[in-house]
PDB file of N, CA and C in Angstrom:
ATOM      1  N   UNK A   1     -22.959 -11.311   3.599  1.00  0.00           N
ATOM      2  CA  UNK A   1     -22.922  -9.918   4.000  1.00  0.00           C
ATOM      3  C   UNK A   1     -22.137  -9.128   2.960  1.00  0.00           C
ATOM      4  N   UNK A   2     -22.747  -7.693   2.541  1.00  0.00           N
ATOM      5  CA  UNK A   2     -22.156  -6.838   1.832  1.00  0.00           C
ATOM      6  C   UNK A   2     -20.714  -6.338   2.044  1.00  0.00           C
ATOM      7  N   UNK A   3     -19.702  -6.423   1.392  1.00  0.00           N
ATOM      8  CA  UNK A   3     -18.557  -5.597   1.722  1.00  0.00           C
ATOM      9  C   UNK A   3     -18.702  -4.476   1.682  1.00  0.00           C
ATOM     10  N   UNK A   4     -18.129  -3.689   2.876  1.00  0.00           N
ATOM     11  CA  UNK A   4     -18.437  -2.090   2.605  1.00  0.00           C
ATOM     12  C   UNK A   4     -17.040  -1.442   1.969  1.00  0.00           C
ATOM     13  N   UNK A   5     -16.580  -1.517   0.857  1.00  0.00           N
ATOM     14  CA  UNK A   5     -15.699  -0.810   0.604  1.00  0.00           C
ATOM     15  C   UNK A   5     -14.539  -1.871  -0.469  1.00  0.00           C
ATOM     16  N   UNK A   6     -13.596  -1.768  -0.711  1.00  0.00           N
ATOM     17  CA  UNK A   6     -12.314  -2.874  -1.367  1.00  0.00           C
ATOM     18  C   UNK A   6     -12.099  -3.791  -0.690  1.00  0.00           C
ATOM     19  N   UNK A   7     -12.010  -4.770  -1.381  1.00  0.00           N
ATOM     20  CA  UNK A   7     -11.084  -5.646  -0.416  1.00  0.00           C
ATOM     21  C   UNK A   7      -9.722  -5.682  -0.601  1.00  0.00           C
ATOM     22  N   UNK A   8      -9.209  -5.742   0.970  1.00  0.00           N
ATOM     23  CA  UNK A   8      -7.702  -5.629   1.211  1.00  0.00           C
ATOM     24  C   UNK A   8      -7.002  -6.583  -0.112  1.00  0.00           C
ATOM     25  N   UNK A   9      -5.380  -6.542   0.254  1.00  0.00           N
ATOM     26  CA  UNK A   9      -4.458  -7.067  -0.093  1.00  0.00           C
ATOM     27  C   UNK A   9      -4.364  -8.068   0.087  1.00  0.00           C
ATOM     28  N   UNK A  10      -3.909  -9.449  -0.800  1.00  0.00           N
ATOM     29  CA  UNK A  10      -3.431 -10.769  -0.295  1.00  0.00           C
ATOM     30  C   UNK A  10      -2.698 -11.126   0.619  1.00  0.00           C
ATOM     31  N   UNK A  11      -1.883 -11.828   1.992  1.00  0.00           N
ATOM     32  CA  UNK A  11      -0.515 -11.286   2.429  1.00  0.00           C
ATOM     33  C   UNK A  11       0.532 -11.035   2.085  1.00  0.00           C
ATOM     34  N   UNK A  12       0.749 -12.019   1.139  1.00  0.00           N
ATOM     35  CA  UNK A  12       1.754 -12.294   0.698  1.00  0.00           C
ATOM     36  C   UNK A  12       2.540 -10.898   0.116  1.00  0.00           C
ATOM     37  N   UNK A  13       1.355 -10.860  -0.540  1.00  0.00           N
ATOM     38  CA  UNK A  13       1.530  -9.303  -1.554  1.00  0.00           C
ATOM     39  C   UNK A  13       2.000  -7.883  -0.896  1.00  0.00           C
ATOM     40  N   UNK A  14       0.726  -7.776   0.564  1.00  0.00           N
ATOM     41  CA  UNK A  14       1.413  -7.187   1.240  1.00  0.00           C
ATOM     42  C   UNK A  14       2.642  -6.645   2.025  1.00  0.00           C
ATOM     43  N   UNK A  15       3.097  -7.912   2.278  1.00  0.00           N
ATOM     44  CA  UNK A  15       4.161  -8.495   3.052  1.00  0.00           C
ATOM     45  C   UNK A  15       5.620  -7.740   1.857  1.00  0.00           C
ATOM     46  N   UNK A  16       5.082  -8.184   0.465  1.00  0.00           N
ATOM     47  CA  UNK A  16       6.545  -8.027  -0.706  1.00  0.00           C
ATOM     48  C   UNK A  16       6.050  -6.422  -1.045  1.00  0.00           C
ATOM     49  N   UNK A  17       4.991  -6.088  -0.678  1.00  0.00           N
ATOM     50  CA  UNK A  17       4.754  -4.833  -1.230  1.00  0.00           C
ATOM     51  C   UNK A  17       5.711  -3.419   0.095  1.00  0.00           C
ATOM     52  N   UNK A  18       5.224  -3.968   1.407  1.00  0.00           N
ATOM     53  CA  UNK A  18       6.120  -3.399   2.268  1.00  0.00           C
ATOM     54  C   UNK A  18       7.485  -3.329   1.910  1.00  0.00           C
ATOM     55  N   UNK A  19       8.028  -4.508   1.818  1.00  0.00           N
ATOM     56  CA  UNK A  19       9.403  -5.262   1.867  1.00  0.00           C
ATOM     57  C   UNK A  19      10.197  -4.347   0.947  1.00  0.00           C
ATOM     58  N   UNK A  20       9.548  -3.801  -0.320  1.00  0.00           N
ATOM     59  CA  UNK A  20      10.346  -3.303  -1.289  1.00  0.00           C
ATOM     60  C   UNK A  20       9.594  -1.639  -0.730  1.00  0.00           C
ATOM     61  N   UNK A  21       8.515  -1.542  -0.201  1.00  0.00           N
ATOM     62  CA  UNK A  21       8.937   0.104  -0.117  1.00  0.00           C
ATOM     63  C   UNK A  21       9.745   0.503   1.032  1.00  0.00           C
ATOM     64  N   UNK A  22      10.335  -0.680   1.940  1.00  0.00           N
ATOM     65  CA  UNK A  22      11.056   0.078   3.163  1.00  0.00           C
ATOM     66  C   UNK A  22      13.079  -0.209   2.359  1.00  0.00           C
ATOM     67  N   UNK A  23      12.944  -1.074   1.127  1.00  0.00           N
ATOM     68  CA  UNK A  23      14.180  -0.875   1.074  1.00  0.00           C
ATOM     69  C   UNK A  23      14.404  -0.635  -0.575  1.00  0.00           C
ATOM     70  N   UNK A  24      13.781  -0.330  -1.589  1.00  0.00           N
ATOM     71  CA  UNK A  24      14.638  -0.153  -2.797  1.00  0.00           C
ATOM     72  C   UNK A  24      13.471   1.192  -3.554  1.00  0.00           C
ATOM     73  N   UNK A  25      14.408   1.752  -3.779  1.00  0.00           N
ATOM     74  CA  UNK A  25      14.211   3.144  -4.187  1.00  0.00           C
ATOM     75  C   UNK A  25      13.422   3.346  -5.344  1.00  0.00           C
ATOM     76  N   UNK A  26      14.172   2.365  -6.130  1.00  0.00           N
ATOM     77  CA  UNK A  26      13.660   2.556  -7.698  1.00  0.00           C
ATOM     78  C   UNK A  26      11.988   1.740  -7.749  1.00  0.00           C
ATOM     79  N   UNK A  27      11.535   1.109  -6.687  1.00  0.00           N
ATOM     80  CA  UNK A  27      10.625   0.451  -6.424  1.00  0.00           C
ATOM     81  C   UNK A  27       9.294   1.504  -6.014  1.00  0.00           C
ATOM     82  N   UNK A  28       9.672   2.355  -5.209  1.00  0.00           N
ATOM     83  CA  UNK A  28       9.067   3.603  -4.520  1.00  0.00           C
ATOM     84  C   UNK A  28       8.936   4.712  -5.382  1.00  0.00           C
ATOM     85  N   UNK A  29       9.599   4.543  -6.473  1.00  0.00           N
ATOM     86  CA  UNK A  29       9.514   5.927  -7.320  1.00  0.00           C
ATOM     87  C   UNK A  29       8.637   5.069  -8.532  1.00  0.00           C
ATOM     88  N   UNK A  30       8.672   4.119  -8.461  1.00  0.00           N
ATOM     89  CA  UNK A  30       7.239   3.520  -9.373  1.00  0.00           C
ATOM     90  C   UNK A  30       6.006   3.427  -8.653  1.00  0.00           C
ATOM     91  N   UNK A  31       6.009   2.909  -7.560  1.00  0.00           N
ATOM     92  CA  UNK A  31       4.698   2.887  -6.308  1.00  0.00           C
ATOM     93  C   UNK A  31       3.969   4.403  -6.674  1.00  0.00           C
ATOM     94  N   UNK A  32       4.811   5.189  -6.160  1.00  0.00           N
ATOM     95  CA  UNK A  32       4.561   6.502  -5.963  1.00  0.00           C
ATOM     96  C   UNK A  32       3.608   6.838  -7.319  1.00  0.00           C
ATOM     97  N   UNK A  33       4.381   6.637  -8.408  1.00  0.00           N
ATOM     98  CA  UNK A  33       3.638   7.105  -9.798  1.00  0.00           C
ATOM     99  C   UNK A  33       3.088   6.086 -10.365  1.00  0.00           C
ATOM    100  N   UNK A  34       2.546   4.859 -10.844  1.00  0.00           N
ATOM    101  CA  UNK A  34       2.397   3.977 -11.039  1.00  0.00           C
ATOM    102  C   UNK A  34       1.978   2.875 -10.231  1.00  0.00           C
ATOM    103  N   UNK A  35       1.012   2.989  -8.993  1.00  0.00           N
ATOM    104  CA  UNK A  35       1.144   1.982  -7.710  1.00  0.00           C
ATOM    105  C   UNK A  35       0.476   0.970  -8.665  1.00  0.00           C
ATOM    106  N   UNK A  36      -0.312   0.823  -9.670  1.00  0.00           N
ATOM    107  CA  UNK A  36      -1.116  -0.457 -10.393  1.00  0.00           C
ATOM    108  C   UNK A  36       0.418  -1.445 -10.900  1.00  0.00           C
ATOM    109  N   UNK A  37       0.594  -0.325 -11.656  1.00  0.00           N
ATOM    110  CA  UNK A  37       1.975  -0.786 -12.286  1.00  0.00           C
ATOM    111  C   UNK A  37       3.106  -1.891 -10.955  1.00  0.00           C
ATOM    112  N   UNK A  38       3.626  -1.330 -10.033  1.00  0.00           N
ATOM    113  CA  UNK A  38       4.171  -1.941  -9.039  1.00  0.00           C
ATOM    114  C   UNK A  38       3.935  -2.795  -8.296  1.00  0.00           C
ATOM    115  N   UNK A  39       2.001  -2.641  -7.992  1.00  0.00           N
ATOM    116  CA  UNK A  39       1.710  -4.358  -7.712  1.00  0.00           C
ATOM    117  C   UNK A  39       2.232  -5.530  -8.873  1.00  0.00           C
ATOM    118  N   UNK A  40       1.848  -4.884 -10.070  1.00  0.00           N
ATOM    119  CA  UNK A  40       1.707  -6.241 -10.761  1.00  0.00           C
ATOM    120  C   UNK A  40       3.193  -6.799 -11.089  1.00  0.00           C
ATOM    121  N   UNK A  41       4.221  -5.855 -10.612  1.00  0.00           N
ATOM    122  CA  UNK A  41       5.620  -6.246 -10.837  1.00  0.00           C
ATOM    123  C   UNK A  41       6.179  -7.373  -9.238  1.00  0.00           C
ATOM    124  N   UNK A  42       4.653  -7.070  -8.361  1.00  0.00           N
ATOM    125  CA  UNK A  42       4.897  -8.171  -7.075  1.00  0.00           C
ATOM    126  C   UNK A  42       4.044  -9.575  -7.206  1.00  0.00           C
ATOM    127  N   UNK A  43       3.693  -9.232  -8.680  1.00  0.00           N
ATOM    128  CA  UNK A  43       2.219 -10.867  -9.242  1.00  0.00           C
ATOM    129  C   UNK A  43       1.116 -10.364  -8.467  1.00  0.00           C
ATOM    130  N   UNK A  44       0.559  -9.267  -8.389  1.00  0.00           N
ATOM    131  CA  UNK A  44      -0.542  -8.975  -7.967  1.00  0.00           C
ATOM    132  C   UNK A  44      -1.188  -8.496  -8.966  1.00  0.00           C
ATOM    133  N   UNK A  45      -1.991  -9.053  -9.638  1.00  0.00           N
ATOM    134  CA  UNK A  45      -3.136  -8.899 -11.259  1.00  0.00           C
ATOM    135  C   UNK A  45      -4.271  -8.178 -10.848  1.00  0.00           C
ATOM    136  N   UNK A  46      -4.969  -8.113  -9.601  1.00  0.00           N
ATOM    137  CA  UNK A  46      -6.773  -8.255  -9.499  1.00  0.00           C
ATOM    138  C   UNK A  46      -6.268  -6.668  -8.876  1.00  0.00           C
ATOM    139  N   UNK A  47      -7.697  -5.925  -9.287  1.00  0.00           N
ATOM    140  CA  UNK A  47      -7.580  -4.187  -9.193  1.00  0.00           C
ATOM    141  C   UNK A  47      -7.795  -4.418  -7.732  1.00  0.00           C
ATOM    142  N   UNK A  48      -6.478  -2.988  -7.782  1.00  0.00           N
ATOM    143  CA  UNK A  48      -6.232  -2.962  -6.277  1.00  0.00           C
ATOM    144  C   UNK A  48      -6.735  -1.148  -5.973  1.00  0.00           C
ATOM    145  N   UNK A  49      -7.940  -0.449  -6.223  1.00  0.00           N
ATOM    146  CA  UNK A  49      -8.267   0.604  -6.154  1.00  0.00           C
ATOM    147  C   UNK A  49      -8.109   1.960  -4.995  1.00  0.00           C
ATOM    148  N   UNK A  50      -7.320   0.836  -4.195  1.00  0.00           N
ATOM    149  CA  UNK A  50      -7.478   1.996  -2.828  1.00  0.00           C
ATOM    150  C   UNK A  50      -6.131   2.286  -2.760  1.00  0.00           C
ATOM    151  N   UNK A  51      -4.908   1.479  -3.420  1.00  0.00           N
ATOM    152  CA  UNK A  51      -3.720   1.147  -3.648  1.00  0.00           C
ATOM    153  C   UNK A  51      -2.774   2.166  -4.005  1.00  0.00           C
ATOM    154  N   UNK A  52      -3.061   3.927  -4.068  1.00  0.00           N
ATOM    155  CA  UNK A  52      -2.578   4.618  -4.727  1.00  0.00           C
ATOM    156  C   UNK A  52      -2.402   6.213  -3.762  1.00  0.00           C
ATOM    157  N   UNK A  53      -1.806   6.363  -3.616  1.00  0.00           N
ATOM    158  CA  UNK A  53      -1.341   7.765  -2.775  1.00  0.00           C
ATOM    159  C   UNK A  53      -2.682   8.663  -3.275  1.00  0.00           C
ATOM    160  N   UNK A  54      -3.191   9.962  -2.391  1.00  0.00           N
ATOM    161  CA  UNK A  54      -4.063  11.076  -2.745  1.00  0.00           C
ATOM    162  C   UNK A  54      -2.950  12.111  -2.902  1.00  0.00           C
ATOM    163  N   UNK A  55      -3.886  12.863  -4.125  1.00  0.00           N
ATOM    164  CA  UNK A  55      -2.992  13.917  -4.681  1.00  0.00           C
ATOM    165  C   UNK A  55      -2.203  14.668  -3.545  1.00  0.00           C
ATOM    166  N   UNK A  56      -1.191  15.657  -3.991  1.00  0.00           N
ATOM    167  CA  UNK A  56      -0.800  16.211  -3.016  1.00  0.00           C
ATOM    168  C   UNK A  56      -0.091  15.343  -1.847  1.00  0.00           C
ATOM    169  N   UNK A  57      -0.029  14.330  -1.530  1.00  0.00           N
ATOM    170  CA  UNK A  57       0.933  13.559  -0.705  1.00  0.00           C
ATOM    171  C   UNK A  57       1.713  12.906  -1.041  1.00  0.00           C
ATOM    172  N   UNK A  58       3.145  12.471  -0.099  1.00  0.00           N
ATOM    173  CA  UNK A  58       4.369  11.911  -0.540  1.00  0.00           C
ATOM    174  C   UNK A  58       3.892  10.677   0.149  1.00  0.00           C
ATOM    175  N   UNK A  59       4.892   9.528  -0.157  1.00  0.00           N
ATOM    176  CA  UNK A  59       4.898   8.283   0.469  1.00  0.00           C
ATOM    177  C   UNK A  59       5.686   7.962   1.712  1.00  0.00           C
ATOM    178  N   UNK A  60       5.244   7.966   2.421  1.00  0.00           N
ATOM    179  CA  UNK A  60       6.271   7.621   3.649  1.00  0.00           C
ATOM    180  C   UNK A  60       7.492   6.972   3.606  1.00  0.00           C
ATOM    181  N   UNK A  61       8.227   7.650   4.475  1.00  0.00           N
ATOM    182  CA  UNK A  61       9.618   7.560   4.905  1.00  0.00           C
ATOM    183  C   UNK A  61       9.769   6.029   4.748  1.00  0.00           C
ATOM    184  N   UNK A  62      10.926   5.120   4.573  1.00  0.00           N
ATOM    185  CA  UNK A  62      11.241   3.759   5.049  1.00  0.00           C
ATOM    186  C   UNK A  62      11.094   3.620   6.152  1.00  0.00           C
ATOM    187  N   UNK A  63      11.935   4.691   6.797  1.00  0.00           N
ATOM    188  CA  UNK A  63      11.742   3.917   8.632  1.00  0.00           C
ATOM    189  C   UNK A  63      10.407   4.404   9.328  1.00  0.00           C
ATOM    190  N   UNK A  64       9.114   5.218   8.192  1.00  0.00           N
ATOM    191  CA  UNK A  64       8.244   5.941   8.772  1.00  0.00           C
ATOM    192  C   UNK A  64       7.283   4.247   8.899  1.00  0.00           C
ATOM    193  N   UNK A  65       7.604   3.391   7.691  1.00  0.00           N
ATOM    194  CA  UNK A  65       6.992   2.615   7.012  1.00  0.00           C
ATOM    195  C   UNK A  65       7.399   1.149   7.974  1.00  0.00           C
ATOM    196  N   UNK A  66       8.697   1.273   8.423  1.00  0.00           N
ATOM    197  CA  UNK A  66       8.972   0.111   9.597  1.00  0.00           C
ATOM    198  C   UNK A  66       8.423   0.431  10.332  1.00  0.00           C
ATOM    199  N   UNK A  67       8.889   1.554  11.306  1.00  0.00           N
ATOM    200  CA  UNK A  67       7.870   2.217  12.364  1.00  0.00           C
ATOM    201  C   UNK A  67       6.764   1.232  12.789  1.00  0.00           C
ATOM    202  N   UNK A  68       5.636   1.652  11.380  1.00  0.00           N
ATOM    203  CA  UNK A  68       4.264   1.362  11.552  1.00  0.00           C
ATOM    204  C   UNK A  68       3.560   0.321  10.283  1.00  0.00           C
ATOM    205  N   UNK A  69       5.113  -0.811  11.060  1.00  0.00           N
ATOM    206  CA  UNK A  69       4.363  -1.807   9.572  1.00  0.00           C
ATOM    207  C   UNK A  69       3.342  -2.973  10.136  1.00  0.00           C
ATOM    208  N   UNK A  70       3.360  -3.238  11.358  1.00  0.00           N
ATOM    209  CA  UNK A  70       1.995  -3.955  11.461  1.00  0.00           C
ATOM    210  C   UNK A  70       1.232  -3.692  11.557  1.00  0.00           C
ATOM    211  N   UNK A  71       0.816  -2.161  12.015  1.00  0.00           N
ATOM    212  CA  UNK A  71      -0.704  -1.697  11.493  1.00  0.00           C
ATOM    213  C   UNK A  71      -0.630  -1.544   9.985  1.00  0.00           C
ATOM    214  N   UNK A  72       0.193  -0.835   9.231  1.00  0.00           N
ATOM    215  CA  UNK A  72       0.042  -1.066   7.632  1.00  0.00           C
ATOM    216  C   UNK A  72      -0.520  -1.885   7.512  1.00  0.00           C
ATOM    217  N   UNK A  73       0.557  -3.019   7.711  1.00  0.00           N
ATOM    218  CA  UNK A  73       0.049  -4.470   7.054  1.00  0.00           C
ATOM    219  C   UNK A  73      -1.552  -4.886   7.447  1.00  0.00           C
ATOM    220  N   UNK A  74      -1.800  -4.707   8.522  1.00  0.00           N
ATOM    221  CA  UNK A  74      -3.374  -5.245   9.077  1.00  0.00           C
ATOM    222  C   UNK A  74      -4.238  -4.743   7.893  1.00  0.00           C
ATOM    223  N   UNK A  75      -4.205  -2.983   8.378  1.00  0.00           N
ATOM    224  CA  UNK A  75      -5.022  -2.561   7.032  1.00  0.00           C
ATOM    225  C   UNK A  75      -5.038  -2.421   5.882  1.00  0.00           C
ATOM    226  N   UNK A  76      -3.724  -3.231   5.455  1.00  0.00           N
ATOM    227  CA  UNK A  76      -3.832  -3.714   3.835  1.00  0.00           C
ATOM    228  C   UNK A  76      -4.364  -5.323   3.107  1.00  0.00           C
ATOM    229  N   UNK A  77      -4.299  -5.708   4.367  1.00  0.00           N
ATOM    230  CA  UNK A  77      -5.126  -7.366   4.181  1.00  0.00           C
ATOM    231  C   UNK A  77      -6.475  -7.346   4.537  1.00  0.00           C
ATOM    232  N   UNK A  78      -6.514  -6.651   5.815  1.00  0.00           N
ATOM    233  CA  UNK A  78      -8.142  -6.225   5.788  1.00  0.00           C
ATOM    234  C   UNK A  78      -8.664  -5.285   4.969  1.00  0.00           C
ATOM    235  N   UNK A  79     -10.081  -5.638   5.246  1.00  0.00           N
ATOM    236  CA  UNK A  79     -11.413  -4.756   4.256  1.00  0.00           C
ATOM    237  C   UNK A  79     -10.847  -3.093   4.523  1.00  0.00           C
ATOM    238  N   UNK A  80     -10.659  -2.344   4.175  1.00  0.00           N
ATOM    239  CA  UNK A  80     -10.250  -1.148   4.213  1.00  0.00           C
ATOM    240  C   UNK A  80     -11.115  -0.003   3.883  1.00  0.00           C
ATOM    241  N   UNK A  81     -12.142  -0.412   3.409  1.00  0.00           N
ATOM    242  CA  UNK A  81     -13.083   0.951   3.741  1.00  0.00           C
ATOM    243  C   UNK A  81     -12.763   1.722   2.162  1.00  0.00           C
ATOM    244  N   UNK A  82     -13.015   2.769   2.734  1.00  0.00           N
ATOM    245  CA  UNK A  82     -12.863   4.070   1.780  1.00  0.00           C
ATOM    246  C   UNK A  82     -11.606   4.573   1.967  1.00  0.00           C
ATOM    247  N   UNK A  83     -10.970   4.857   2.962  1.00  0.00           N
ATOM    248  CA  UNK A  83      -9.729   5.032   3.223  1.00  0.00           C
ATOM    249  C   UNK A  83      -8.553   4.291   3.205  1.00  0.00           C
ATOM    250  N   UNK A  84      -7.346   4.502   2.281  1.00  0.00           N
ATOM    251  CA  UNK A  84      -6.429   3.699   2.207  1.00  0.00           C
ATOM    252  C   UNK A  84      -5.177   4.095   3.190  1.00  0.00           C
ATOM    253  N   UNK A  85      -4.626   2.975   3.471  1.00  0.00           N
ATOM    254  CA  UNK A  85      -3.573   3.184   4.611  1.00  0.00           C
ATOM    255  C   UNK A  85      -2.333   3.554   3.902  1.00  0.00           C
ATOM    256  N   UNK A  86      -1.984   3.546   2.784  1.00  0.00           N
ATOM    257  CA  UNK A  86      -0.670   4.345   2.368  1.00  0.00           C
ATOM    258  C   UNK A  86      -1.028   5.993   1.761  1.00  0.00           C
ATOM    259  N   UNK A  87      -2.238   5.990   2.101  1.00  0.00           N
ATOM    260  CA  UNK A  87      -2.788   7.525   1.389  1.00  0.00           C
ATOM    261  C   UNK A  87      -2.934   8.376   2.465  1.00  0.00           C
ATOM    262  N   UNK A  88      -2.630   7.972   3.782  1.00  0.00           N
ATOM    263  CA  UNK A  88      -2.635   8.771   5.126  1.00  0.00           C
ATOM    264  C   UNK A  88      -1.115   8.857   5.553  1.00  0.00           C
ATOM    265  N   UNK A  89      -0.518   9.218   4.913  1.00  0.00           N
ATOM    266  CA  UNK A  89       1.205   9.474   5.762  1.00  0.00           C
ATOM    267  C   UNK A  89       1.317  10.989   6.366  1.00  0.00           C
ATOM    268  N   UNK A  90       0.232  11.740   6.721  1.00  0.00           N
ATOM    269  CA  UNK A  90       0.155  12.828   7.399  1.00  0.00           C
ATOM    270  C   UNK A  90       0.767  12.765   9.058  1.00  0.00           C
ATOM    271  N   UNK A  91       0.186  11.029   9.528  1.00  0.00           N
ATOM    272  CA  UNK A  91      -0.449  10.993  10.177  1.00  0.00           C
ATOM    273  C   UNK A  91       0.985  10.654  11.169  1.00  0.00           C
ATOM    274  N   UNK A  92       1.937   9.435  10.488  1.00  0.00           N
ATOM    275  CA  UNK A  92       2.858   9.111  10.425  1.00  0.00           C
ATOM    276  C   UNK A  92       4.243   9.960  11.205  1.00  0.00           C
TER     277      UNK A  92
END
């Protein structure tokens, strides 16, 4: 069967990719500008295209990001579509 869209995140990746945006700063101010760049500083190599904030939005809060880290996490390991789950912090 066709994938409709990216495929998610590894867990692992996920898991260290959360981990450092709910606690180190200098980590989040690379995410933010650089999210290719910041996977691969978690050993994540393979293009991660959905992986990157939409213009005009900030990255969620730390505790916006505890809050609502097992749905994050779900929809960063799962197939994710067209829509990325760190590119919706409106919602948050």
């Amino acid at each position: 069967m066709a994938q409709d869209g990216p495929q998610g995140l590894p867990p692992r990746i996920a898991k260290a990719l959360l981990d450092k945006l709910e606690t180190d700063e200098a980590f989040r101010a690379m995410f933010s500008s650089a999210p290719a760049d910041a996977l691969r500083a978690l050993g994540h190599t393979d293009a991660a295209p959905c992986i990157a904030l939409k213009p005009g939005t900030t990255l969620a809060s730390p505790a916006q990001i505890k809050a609502q880290r097992s749905k994050i996490e779900g929809l960063m390991v799962g197939i994710q579509g067209y829509d990325c789950a760190l590119s919706a912090q409106e919602g948050y």
